[in-house]
C-alpha atoms as a PDB file:
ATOM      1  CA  UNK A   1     -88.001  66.073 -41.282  1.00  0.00           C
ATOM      2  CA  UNK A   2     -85.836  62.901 -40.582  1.00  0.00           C
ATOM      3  CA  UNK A   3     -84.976  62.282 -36.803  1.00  0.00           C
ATOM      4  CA  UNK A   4     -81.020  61.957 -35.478  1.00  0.00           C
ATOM      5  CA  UNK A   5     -80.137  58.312 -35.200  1.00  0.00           C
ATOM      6  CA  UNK A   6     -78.587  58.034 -31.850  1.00  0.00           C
ATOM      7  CA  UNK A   7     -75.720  55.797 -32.526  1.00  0.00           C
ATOM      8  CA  UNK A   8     -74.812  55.290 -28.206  1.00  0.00           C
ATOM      9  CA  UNK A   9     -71.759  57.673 -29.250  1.00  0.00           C
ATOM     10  CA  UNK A  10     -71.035  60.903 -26.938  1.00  0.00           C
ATOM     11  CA  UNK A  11     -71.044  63.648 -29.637  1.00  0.00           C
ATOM     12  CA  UNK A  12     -67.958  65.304 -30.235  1.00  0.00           C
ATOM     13  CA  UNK A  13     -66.996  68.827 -30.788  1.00  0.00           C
ATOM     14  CA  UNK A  14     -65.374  69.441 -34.132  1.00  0.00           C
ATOM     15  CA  UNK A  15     -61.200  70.767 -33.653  1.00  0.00           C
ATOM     16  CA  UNK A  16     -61.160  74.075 -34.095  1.00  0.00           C
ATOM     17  CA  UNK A  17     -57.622  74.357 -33.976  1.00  0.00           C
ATOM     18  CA  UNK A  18     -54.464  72.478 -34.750  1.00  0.00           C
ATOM     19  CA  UNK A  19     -52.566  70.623 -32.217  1.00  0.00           C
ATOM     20  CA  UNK A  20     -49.383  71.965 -31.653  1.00  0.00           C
ATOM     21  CA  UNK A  21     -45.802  70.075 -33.035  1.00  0.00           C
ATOM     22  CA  UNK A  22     -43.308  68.719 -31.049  1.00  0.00           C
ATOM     23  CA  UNK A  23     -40.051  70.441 -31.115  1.00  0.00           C
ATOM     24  CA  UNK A  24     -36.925  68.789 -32.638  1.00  0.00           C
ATOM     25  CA  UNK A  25     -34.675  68.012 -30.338  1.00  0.00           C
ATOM     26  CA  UNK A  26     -31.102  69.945 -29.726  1.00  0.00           C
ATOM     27  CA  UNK A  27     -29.002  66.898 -29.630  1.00  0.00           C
ATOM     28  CA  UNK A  28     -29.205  67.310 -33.772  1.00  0.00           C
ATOM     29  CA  UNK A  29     -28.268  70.415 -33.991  1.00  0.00           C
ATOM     30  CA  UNK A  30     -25.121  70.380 -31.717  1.00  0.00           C
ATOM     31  CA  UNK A  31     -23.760  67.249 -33.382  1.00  0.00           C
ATOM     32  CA  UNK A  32     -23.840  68.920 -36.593  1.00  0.00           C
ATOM     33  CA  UNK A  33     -21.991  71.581 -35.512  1.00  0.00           C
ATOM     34  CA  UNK A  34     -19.284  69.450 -33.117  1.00  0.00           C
ATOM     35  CA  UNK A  35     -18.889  67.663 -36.653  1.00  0.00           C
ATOM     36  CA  UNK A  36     -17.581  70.864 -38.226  1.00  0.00           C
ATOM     37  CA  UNK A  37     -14.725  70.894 -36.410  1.00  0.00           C
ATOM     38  CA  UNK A  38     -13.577  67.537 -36.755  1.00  0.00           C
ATOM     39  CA  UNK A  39     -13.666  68.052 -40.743  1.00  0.00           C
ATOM     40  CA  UNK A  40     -11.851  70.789 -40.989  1.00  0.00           C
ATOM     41  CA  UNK A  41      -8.654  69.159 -38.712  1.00  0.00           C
ATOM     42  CA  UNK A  42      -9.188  66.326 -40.986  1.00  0.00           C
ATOM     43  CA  UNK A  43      -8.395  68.466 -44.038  1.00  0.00           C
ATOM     44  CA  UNK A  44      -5.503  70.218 -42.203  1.00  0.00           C
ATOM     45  CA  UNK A  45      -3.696  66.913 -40.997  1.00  0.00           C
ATOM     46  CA  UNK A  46      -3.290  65.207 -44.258  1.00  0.00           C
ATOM     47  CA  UNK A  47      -1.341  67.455 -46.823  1.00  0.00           C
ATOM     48  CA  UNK A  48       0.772  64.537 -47.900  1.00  0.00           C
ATOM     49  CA  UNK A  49      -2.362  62.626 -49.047  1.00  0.00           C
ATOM     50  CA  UNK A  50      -3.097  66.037 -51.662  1.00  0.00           C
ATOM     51  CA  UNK A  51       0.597  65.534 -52.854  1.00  0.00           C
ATOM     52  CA  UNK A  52       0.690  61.754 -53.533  1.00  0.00           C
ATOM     53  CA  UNK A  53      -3.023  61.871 -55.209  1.00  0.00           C
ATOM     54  CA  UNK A  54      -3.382  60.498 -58.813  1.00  0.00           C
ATOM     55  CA  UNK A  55      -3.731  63.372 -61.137  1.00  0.00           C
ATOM     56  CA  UNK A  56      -7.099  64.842 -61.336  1.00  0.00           C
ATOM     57  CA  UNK A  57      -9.622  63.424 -63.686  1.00  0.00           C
ATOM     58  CA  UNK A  58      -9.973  66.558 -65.221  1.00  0.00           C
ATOM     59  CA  UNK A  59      -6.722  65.416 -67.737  1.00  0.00           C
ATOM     60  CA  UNK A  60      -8.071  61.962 -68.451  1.00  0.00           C
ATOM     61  CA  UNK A  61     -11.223  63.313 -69.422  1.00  0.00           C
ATOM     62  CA  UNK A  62      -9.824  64.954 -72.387  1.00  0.00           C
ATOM     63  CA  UNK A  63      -8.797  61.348 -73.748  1.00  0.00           C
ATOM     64  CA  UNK A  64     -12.606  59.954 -72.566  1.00  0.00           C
ATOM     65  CA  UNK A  65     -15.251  60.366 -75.481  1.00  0.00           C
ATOM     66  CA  UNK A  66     -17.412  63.705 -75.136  1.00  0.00           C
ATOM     67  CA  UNK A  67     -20.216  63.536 -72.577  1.00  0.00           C
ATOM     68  CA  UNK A  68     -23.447  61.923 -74.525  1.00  0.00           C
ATOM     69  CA  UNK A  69     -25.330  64.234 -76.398  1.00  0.00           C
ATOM     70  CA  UNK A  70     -28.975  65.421 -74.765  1.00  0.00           C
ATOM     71  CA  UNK A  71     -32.424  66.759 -76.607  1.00  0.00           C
ATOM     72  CA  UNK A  72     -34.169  69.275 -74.546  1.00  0.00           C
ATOM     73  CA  UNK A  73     -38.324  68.908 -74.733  1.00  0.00           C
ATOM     74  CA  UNK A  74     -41.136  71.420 -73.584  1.00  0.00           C
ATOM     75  CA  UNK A  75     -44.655  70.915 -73.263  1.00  0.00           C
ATOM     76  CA  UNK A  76     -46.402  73.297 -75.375  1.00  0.00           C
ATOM     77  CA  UNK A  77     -49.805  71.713 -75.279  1.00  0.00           C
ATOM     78  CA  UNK A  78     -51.857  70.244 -72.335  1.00  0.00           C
ATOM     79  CA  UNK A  79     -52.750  66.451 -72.321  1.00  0.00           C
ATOM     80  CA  UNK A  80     -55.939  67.052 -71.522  1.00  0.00           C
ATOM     81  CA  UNK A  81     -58.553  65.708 -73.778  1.00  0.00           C
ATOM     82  CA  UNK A  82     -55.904  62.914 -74.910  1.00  0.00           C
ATOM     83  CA  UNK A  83     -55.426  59.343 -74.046  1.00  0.00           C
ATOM     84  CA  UNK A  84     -54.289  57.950 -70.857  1.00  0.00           C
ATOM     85  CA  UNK A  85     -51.564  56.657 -72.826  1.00  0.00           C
ATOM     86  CA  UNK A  86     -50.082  59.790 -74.354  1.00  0.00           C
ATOM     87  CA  UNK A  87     -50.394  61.008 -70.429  1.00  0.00           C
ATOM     88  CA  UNK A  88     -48.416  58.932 -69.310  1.00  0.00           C
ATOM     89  CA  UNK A  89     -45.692  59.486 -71.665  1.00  0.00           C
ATOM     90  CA  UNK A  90     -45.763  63.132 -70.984  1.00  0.00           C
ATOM     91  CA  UNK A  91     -45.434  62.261 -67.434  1.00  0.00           C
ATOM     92  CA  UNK A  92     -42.732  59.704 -68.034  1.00  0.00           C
ATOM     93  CA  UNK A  93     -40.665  62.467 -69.980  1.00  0.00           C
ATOM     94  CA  UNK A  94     -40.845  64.108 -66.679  1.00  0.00           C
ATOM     95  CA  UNK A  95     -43.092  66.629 -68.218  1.00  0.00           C
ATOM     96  CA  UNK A  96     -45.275  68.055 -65.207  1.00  0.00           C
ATOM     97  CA  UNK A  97     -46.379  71.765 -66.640  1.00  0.00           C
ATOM     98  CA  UNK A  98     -47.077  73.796 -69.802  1.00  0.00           C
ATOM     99  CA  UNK A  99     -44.024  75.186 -71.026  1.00  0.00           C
ATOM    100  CA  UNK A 100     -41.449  73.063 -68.690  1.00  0.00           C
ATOM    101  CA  UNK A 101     -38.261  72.362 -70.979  1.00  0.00           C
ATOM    102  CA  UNK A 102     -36.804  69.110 -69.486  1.00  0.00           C
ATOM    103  CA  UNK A 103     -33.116  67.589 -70.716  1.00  0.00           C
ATOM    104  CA  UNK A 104     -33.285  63.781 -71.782  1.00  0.00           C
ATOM    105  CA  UNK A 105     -30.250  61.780 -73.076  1.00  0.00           C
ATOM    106  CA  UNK A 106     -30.672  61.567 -76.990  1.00  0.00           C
ATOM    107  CA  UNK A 107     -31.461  58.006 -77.221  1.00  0.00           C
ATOM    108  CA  UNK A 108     -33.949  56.203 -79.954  1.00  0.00           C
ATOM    109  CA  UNK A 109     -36.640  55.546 -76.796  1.00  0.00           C
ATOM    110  CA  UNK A 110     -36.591  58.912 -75.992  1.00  0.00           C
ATOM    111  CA  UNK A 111     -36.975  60.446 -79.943  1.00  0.00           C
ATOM    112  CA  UNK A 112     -39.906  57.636 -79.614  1.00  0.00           C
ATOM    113  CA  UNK A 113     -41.547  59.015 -76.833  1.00  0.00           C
ATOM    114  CA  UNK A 114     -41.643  62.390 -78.586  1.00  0.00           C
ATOM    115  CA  UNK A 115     -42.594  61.210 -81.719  1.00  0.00           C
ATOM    116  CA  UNK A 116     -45.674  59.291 -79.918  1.00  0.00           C
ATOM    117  CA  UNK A 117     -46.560  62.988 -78.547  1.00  0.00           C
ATOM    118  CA  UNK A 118     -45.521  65.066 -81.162  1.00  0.00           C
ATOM    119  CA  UNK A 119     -48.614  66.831 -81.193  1.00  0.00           C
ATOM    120  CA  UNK A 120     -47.987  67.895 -77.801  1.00  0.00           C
ATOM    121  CA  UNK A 121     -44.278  68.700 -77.829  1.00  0.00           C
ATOM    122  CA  UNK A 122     -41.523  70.752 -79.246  1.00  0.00           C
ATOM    123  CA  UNK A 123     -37.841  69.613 -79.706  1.00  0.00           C
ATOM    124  CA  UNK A 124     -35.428  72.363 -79.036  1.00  0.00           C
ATOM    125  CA  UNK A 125     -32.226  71.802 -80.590  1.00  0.00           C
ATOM    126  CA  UNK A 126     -29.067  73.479 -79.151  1.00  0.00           C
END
């Protein structure tokens, strides 16, 4: 039976239990709510800013081209078993789980990334 090496080190008891956290201080907490305040005079005082604004971007937007299109991808087979390259796609697609639908803009790299994996992915067109 092998011997204890003495290593000139007092032993030391394992930690049994965890030390306890320091508690956040109040000085946070009463700032954020002294801030409250402050906002809501700000809003109050300044009526003639509302009525001299630009017009909201909600009627430009009409005359904007349509918000780019998206392709929504879920994982319907694990990685595992396949190479470190097609992981890292998944991964890169933001793909962490099986069955996790993600949204992507619709751009060649991205079709490209799911063609690379198509094995491992499904397309769901809206």
């Amino acid at each position: 039976m092998p011997r204890a090496v003495n290593t000139g080190k007092p032993a030391r008891a394992p930690r049994t239990t965890r030390p306890a956290r320091a508690a956040k201080p109040e000085a946070t907490v009463e700032a954020a709510t002294s801030a409250e305040p402050e906002a809501a005079a700000e809003a109050t005082t300044s009526p003639k800013r509302a009525a001299t604004s630009k017009p909201a971007a909600s009627t430009r937007a009409s005359t904007k081209a349509e918000a780019p299109k998206t392709v929504r991808i879920q994982l319907v087979k694990s990685p595992i078993g396949y190479t470190e390259r097609q992981k890292a796609t998944v991964r890169a697609l933001g793909l962490r789980r099986m069955q996790q639908i993600v949204e992507r803009p619709d751009s060649p790299s991205i079709r490209g990334m799911v063609t690379a994996i198509g094995q491992l992915v499904r397309v769901i067109e809206p």
